[in-house]
C-alpha atoms as a PDB file:
ATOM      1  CA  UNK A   1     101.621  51.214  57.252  1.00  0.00           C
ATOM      2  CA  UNK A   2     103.666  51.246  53.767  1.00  0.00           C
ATOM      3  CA  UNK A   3     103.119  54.490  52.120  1.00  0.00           C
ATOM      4  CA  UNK A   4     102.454  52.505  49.080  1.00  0.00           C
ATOM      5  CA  UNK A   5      99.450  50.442  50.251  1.00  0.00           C
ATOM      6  CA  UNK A   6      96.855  53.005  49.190  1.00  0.00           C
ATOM      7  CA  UNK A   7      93.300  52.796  49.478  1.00  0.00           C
ATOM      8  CA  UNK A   8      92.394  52.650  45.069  1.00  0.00           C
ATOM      9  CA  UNK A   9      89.312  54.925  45.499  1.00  0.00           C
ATOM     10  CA  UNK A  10      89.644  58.647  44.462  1.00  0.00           C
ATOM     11  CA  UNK A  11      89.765  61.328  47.237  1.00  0.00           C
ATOM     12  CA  UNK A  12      88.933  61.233  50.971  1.00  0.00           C
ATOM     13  CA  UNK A  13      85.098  60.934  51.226  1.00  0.00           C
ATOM     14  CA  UNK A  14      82.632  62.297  53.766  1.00  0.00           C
ATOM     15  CA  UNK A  15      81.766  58.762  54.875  1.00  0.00           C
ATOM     16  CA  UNK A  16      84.916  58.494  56.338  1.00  0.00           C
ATOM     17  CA  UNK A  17      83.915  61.642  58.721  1.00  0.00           C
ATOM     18  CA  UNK A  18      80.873  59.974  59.668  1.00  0.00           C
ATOM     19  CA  UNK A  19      79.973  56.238  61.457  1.00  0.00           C
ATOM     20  CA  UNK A  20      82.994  54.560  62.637  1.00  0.00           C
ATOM     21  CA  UNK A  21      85.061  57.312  62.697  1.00  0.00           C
ATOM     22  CA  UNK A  22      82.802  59.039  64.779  1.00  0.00           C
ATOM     23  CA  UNK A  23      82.039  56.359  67.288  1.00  0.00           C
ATOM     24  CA  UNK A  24      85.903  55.981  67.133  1.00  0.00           C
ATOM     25  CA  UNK A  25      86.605  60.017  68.723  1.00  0.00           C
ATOM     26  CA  UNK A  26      83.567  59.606  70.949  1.00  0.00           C
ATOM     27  CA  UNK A  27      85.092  56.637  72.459  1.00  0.00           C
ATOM     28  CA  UNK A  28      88.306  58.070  73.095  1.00  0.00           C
ATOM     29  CA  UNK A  29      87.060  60.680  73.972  1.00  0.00           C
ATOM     30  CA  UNK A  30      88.766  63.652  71.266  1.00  0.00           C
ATOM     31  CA  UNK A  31      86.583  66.193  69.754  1.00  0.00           C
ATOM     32  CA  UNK A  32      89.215  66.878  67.178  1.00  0.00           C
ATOM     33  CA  UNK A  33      87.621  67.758  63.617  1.00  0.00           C
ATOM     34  CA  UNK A  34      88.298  64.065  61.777  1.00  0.00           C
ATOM     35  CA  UNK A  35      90.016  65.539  59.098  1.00  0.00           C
ATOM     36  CA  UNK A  36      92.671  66.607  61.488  1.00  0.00           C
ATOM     37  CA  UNK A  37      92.281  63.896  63.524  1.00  0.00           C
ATOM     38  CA  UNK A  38      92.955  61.567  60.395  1.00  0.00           C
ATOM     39  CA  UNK A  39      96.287  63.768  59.220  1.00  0.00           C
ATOM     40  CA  UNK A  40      97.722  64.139  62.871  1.00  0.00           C
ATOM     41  CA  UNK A  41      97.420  60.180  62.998  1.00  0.00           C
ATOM     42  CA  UNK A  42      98.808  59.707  59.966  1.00  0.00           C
ATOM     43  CA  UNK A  43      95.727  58.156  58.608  1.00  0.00           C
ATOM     44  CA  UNK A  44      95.894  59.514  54.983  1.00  0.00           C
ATOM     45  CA  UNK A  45      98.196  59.743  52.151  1.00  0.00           C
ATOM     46  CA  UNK A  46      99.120  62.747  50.087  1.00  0.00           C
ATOM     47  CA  UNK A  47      99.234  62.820  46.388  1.00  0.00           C
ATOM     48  CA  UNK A  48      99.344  65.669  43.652  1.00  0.00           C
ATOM     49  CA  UNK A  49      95.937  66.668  43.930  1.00  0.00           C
ATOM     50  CA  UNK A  50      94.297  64.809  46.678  1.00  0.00           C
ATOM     51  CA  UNK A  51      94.821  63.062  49.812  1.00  0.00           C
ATOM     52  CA  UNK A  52      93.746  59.413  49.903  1.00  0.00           C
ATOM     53  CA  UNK A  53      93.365  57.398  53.105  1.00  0.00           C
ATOM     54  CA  UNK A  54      95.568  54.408  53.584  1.00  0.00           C
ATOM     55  CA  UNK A  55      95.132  51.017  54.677  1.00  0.00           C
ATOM     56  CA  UNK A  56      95.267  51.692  58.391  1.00  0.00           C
ATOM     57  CA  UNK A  57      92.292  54.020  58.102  1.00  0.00           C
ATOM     58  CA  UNK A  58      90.727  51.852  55.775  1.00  0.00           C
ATOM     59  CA  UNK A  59      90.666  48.951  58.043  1.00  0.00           C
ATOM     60  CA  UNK A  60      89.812  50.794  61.082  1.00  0.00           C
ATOM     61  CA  UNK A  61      87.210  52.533  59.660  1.00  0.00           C
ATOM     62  CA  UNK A  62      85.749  51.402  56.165  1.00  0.00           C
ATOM     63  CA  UNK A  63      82.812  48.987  56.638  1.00  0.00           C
ATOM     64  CA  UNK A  64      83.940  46.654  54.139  1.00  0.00           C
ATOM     65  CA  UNK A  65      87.521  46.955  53.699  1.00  0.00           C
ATOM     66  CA  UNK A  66      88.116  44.212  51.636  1.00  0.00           C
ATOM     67  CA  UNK A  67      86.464  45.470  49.146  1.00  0.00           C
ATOM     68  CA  UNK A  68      88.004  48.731  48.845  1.00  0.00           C
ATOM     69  CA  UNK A  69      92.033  47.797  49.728  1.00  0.00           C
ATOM     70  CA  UNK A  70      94.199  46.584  46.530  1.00  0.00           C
ATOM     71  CA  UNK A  71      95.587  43.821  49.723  1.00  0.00           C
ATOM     72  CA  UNK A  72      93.035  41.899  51.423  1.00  0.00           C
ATOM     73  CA  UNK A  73      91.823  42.204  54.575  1.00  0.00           C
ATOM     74  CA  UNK A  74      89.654  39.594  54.879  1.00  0.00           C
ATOM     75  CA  UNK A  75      89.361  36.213  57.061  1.00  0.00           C
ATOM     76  CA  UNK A  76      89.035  32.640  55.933  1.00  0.00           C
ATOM     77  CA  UNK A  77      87.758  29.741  58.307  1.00  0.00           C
ATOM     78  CA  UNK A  78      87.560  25.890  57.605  1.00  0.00           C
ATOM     79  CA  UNK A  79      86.768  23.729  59.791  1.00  0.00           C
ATOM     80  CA  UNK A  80      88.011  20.613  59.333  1.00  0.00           C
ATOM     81  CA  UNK A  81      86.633  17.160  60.808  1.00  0.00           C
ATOM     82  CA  UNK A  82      89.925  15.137  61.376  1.00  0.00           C
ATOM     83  CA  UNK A  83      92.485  15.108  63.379  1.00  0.00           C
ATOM     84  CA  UNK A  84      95.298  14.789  60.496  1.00  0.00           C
ATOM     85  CA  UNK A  85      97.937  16.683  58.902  1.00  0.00           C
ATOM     86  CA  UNK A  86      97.070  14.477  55.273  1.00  0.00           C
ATOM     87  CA  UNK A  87      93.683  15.898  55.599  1.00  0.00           C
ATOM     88  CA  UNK A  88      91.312  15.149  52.459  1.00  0.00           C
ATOM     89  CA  UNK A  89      88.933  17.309  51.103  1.00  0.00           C
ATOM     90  CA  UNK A  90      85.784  15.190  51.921  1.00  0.00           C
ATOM     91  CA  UNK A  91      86.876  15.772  55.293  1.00  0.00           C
ATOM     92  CA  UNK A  92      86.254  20.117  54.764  1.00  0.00           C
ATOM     93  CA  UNK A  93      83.093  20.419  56.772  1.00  0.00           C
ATOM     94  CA  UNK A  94      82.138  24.003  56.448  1.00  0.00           C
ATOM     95  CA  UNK A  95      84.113  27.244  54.885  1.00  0.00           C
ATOM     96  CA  UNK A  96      83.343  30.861  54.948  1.00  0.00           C
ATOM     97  CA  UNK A  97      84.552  34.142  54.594  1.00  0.00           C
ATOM     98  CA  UNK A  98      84.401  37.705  57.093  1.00  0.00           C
ATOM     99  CA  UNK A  99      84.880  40.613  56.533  1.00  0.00           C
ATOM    100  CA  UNK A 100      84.484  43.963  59.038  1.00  0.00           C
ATOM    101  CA  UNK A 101      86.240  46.692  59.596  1.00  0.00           C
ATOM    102  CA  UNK A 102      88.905  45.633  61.847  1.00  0.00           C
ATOM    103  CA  UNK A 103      87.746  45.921  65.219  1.00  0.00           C
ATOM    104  CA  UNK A 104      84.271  44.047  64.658  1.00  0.00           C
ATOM    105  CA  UNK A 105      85.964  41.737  62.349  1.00  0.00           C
ATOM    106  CA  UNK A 106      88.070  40.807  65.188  1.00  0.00           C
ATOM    107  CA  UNK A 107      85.123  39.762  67.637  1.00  0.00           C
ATOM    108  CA  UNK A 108      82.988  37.970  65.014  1.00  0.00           C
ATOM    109  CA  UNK A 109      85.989  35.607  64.023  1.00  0.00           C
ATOM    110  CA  UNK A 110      86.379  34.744  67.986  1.00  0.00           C
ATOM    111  CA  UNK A 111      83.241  33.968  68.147  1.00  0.00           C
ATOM    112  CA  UNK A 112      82.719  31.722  65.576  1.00  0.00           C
ATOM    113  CA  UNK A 113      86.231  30.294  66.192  1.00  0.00           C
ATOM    114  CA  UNK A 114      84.321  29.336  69.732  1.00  0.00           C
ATOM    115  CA  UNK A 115      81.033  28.070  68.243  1.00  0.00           C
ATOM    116  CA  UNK A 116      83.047  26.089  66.517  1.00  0.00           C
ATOM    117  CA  UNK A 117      84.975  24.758  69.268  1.00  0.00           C
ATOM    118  CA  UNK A 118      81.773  23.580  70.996  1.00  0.00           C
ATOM    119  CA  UNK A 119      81.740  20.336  68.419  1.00  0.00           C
ATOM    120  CA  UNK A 120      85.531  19.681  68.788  1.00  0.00           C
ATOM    121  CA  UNK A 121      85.792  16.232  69.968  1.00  0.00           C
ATOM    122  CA  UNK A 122      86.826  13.246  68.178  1.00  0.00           C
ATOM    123  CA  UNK A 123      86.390   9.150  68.524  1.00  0.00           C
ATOM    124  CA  UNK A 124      89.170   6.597  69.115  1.00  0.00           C
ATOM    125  CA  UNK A 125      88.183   3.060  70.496  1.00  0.00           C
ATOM    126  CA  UNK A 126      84.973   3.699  71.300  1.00  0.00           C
ATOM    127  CA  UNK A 127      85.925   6.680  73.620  1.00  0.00           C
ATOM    128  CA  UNK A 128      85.294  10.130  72.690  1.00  0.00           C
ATOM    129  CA  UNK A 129      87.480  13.087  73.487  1.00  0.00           C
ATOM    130  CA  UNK A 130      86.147  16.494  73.869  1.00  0.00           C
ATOM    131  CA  UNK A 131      88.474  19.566  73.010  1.00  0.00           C
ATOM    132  CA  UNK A 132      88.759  22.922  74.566  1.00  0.00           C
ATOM    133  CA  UNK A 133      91.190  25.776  74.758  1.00  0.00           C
ATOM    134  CA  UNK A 134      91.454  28.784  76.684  1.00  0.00           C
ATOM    135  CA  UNK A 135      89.362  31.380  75.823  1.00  0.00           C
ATOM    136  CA  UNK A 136      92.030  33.647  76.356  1.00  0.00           C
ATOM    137  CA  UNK A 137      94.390  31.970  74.745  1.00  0.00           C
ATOM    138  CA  UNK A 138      92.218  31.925  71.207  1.00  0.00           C
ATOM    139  CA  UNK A 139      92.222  35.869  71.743  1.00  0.00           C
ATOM    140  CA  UNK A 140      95.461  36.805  71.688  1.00  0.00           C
ATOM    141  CA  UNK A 141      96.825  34.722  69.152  1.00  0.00           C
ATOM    142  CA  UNK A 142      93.979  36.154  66.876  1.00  0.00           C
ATOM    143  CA  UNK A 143      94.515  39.578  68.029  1.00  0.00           C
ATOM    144  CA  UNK A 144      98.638  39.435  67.732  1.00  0.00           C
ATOM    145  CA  UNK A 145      97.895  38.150  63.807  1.00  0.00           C
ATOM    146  CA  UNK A 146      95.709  41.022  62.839  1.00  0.00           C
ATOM    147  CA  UNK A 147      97.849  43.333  64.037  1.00  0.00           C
ATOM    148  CA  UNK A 148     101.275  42.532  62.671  1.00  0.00           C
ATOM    149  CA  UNK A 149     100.677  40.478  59.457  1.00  0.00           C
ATOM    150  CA  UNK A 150     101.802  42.182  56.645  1.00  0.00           C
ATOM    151  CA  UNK A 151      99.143  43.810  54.543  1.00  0.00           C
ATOM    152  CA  UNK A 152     101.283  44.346  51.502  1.00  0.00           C
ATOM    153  CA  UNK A 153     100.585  40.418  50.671  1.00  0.00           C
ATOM    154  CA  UNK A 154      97.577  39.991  49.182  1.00  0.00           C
ATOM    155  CA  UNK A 155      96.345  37.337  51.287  1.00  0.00           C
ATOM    156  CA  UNK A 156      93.527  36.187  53.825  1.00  0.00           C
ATOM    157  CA  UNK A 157      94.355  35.549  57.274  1.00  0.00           C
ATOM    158  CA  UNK A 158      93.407  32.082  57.438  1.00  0.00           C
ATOM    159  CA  UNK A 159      91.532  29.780  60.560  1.00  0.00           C
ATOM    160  CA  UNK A 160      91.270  25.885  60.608  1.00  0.00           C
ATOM    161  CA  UNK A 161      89.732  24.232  63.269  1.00  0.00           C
ATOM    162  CA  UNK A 162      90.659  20.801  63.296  1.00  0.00           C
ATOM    163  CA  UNK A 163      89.340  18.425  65.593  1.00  0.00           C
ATOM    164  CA  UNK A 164      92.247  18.295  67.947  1.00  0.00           C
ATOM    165  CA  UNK A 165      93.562  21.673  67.514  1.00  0.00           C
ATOM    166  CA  UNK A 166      93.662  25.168  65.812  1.00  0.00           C
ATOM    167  CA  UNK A 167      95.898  26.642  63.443  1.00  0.00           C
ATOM    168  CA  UNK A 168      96.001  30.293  62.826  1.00  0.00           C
ATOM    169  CA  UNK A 169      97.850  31.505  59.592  1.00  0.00           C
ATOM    170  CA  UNK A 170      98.811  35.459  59.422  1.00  0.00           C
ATOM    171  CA  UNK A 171     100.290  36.457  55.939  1.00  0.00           C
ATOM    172  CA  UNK A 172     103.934  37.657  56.368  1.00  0.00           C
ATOM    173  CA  UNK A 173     107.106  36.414  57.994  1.00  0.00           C
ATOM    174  CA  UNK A 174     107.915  37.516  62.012  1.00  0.00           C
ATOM    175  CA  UNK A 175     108.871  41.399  61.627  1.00  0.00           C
ATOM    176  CA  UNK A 176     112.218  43.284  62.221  1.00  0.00           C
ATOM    177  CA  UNK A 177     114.748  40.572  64.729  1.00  0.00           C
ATOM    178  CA  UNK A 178     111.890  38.813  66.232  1.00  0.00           C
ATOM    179  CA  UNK A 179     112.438  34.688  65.760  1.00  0.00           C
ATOM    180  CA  UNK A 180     110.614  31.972  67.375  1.00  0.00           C
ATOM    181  CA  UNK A 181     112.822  31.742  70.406  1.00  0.00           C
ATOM    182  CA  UNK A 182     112.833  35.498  71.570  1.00  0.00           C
ATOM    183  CA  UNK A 183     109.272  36.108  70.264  1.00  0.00           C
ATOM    184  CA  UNK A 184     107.621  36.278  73.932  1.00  0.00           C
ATOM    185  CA  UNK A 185     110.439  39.064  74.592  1.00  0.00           C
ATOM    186  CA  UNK A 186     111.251  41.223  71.373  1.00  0.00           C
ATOM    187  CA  UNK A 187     109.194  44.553  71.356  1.00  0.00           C
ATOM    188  CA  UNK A 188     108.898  45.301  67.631  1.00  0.00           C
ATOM    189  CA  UNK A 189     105.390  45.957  65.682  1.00  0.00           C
ATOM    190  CA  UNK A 190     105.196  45.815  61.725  1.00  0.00           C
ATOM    191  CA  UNK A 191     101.950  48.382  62.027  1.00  0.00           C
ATOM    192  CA  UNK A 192     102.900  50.252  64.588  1.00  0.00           C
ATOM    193  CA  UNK A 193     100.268  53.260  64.263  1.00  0.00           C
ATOM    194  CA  UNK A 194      97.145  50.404  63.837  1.00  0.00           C
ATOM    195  CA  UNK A 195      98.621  49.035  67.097  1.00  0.00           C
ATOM    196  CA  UNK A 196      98.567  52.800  68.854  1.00  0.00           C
ATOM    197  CA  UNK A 197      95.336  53.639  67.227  1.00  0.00           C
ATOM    198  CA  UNK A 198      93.785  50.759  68.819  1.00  0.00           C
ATOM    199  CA  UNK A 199      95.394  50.728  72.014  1.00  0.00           C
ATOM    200  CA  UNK A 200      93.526  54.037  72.338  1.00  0.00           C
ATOM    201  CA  UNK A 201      90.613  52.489  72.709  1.00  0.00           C
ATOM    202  CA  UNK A 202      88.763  52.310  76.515  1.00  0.00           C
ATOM    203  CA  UNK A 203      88.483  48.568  76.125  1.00  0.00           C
ATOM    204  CA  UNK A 204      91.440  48.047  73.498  1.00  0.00           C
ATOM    205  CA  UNK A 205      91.538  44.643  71.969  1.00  0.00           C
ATOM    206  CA  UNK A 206      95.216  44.668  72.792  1.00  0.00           C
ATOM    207  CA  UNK A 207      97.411  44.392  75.701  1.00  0.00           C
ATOM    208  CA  UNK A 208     101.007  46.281  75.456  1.00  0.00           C
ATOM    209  CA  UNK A 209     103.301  45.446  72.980  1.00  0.00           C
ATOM    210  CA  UNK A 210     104.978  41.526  73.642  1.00  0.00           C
ATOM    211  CA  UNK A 211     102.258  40.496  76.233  1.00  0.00           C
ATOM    212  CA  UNK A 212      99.447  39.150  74.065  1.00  0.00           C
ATOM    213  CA  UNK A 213     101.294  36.053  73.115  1.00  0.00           C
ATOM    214  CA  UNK A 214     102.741  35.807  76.826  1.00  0.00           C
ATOM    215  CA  UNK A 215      99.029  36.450  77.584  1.00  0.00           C
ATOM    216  CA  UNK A 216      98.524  33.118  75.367  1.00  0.00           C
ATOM    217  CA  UNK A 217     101.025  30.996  76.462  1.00  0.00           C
ATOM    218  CA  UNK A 218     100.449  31.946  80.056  1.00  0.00           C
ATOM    219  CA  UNK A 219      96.702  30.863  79.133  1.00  0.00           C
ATOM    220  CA  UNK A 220      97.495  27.557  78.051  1.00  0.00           C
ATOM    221  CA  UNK A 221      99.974  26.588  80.662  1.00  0.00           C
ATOM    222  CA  UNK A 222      96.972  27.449  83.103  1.00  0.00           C
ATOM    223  CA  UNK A 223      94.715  25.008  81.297  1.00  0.00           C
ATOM    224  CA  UNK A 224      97.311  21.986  81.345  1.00  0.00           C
ATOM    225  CA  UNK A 225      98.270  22.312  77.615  1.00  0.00           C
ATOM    226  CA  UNK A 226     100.962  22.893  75.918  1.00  0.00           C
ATOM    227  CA  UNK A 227     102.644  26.423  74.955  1.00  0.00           C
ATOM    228  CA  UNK A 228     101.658  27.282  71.360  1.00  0.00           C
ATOM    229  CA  UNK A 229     103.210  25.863  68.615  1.00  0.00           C
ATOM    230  CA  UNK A 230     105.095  28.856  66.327  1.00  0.00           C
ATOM    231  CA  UNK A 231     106.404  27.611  62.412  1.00  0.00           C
ATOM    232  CA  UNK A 232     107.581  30.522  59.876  1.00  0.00           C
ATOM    233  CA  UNK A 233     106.949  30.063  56.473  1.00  0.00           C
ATOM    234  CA  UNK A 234     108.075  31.704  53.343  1.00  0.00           C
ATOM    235  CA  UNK A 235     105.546  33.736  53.575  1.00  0.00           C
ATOM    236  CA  UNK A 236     103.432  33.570  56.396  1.00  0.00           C
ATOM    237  CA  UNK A 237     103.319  32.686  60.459  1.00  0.00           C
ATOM    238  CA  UNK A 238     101.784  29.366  61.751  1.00  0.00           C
ATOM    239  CA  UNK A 239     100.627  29.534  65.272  1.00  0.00           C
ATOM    240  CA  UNK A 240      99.043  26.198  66.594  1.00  0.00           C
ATOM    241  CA  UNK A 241      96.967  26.056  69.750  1.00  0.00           C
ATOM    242  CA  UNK A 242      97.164  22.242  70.210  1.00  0.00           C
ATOM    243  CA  UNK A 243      94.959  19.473  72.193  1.00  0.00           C
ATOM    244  CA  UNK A 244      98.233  18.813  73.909  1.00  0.00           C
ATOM    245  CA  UNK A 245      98.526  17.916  77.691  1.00  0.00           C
ATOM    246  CA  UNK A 246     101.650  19.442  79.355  1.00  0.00           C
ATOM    247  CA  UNK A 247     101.934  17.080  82.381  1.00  0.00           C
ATOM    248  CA  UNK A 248     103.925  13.843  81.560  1.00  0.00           C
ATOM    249  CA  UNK A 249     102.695  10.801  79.701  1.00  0.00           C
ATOM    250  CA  UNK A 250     102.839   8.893  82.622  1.00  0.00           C
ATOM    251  CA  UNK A 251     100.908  10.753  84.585  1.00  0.00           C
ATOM    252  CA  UNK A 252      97.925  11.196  81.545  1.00  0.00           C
ATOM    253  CA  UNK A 253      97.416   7.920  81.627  1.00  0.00           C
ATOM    254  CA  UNK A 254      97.521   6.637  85.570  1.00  0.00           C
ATOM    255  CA  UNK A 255      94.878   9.621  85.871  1.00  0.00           C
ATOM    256  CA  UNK A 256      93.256   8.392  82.690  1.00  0.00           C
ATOM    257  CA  UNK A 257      92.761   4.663  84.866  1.00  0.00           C
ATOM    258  CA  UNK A 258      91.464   5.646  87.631  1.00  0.00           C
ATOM    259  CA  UNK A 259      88.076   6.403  85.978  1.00  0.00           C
ATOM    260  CA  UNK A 260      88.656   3.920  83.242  1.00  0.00           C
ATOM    261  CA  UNK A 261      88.918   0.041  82.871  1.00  0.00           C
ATOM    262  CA  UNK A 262      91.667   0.175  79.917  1.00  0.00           C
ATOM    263  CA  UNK A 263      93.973   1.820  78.036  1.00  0.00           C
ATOM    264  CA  UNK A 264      95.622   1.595  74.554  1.00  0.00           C
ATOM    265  CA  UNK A 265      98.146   2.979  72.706  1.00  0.00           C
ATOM    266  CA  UNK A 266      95.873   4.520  71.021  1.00  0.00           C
ATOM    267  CA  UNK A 267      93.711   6.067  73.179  1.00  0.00           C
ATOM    268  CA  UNK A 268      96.989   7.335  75.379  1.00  0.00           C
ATOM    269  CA  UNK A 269      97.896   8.754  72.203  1.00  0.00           C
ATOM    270  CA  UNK A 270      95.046  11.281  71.840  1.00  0.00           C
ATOM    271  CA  UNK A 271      94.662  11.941  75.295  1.00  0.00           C
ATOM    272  CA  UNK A 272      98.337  13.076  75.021  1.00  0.00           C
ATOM    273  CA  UNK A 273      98.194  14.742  72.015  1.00  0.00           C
ATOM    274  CA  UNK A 274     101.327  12.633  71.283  1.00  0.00           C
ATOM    275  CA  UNK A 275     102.051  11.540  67.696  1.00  0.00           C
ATOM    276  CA  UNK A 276     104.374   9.202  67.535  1.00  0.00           C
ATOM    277  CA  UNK A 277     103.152   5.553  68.557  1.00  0.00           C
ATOM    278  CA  UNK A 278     106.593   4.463  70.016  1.00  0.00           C
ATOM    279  CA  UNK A 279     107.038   7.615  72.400  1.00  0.00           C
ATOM    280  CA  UNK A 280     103.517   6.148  74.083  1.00  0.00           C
ATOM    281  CA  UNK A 281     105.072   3.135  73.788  1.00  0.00           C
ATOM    282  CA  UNK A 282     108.354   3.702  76.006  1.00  0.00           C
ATOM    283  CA  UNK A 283     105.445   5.289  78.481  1.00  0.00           C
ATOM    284  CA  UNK A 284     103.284   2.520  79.015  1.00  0.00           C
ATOM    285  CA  UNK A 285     106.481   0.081  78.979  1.00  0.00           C
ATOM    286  CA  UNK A 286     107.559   2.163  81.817  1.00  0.00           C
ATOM    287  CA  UNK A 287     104.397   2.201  83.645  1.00  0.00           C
ATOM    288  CA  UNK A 288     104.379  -1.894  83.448  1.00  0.00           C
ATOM    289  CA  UNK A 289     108.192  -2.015  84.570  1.00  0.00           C
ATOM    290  CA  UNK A 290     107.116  -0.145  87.941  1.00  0.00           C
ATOM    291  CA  UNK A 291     104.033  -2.681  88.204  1.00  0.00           C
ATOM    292  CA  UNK A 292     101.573   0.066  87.525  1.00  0.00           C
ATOM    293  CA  UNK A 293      99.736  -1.539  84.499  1.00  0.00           C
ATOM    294  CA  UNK A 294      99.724  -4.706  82.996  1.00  0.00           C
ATOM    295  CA  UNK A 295      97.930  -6.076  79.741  1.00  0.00           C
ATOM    296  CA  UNK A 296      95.040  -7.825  79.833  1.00  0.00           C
ATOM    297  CA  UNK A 297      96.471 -10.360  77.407  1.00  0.00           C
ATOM    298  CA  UNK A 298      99.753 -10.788  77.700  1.00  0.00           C
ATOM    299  CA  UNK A 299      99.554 -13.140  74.405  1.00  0.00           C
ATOM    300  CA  UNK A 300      97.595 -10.258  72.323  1.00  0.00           C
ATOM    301  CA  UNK A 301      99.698  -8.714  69.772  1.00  0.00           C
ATOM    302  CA  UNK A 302     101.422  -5.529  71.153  1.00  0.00           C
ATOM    303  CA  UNK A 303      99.513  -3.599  68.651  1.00  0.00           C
ATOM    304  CA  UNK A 304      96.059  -4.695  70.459  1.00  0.00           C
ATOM    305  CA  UNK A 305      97.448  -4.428  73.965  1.00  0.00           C
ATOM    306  CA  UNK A 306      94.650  -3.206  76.396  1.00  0.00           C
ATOM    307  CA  UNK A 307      96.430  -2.609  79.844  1.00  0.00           C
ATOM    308  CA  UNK A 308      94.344  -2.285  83.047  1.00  0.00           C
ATOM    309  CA  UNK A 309      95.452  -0.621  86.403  1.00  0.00           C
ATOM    310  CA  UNK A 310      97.348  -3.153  88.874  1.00  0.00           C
END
């Protein structure tokens, strides 16, 4: 961590050598004195007249960290009941706020990230869509943000759960030479002794550093989706688990017909994850080249097309 995120309040306290600090030595089994323990890992900060801890320790080990750090270390989730990027407010369907030390913070969010993901589904045409992602998946890409944002912005990591897929914000841009196209490769950590303290865990909640997004994207590529979607910001990292099928349009919707009567644009749409209406388009104009499909009115408009399995 930066030696100028320091924790605000006064000198090292005994609380901090009791609790979760404790649990933490028992667990990995060190029967170091935690004072030592704390200065060996580089857990506090020296000043004049004191030592203070920073904000590794505090987020490891404080039971409320956000209330104590001058960043935040908090977590935001909204959950939001459209499928949209022009998403109105009306549409907000529930907020809130955690905060944990970081370990417990960490398996709360996942698992209301997953309670939420038990009402995913949305409505086009009369047919509804239900929406899942790996489990797996929805771990690392957590994980990977609480590890390497950067704490020196005072921000929130922030959750939304839309109905069609989940975007997970991390303060900071990607660390050190790591871009979007060599992020499954590049081995460099922003918080590189919160990453070691953790990975000293029995169970840690990380893998090595550079697999938990392979993990991820290796997760969704199991489930049929696609990879994970990865935008910088000015200031922050997008990562977007999407409702996105990674076998070909085509194939969506001949599978989509053999259960089914009809299909629209529409529906192919969602089922594809696909946004633009003329890309499903060139699809089902394909599909009706090869004899596959035709409409069930060829005199309907092409915007109310319904096209049935020949």
């Amino acid at each position: 961590m930066k030696k100028h995120q320091i924790w605000r309040v006064g000198e090292v306290g005994t609380e901090f050598f009791n609790g979760l600090l404790n649990d933490y030595l028992s667990r990995i089994g060190s029967s170091q004195d935690p004072k030592r323990f704390m200065r060996r890992n580089r857990l506090l900060e020296s000043t004049e007249n004191s030592e203070k801890v920073n904000v590794g320790c505090a987020l490891l080990f404080d039971s409320d960290p956000d209330e104590v750090l001058s960043t935040k270390a908090s977590i935001k989730i909204l959950r939001m009941k459209t499928t949209s990027d022009q998403y109105k407010r009306e549409q907000l369907h529930s907020h809130e706020k955690l905060s944990d030390p970081l370990e417990s913070l960490v398996k709360k969010t996942e698992e209301r990230i997953l309670q939420h993901m038990q009402d995913a589904a949305f409505e086009i045409d009369g047919v509804k869509f239900e929406v899942s992602y790996p489990t797996e998946a929805v771990h690392e890409v957590l994980v990977n943000a609480f590890l390497h944002r950067d704490y020196s912005i005072a921000d929130e990591i922030q959750i939304t759960i839309f109905d069609n897929r989940i975007e997970i914000k991390s303060p900071g841009r990607l660390p050190g030479g790591v871009t979007k196209d060599n992020i499954l490769n590049a081995h460099f950590a922003r918080n590189p002794n919160l990453v070691r303290l953790i990975n000293k865990l029995p169970k840690p909640l990380n893998h090595d550093l550079g697999e938990g997004l392979d993990t991820a994207f290796r997760a969704m590529n199991r489930a049929g989706l696609v990879y994970p979607d990865i935008l910088q910001t000015e200031n922050s990292v997008i990562v977007t688990l999407l409702h996105k099928k990674a076998a070909s349009y085509e194939e969506i919707i001949m599978d989509y017909l053999k259960s089914n009567e009809w299909i629209t644009n529409k529906i192919a749409r969602s089922l594809t994850g696909e946004g633009s209406e003329n890309k499903v388009k060139n699809a089902l104009q394909g599909l009706r080249r090869k004899g596959l499909i035709a409409p069930e009115d060829p005199n309907a408009s092409r915007f109310s097309y319904r096209y049935r399995k020949v």
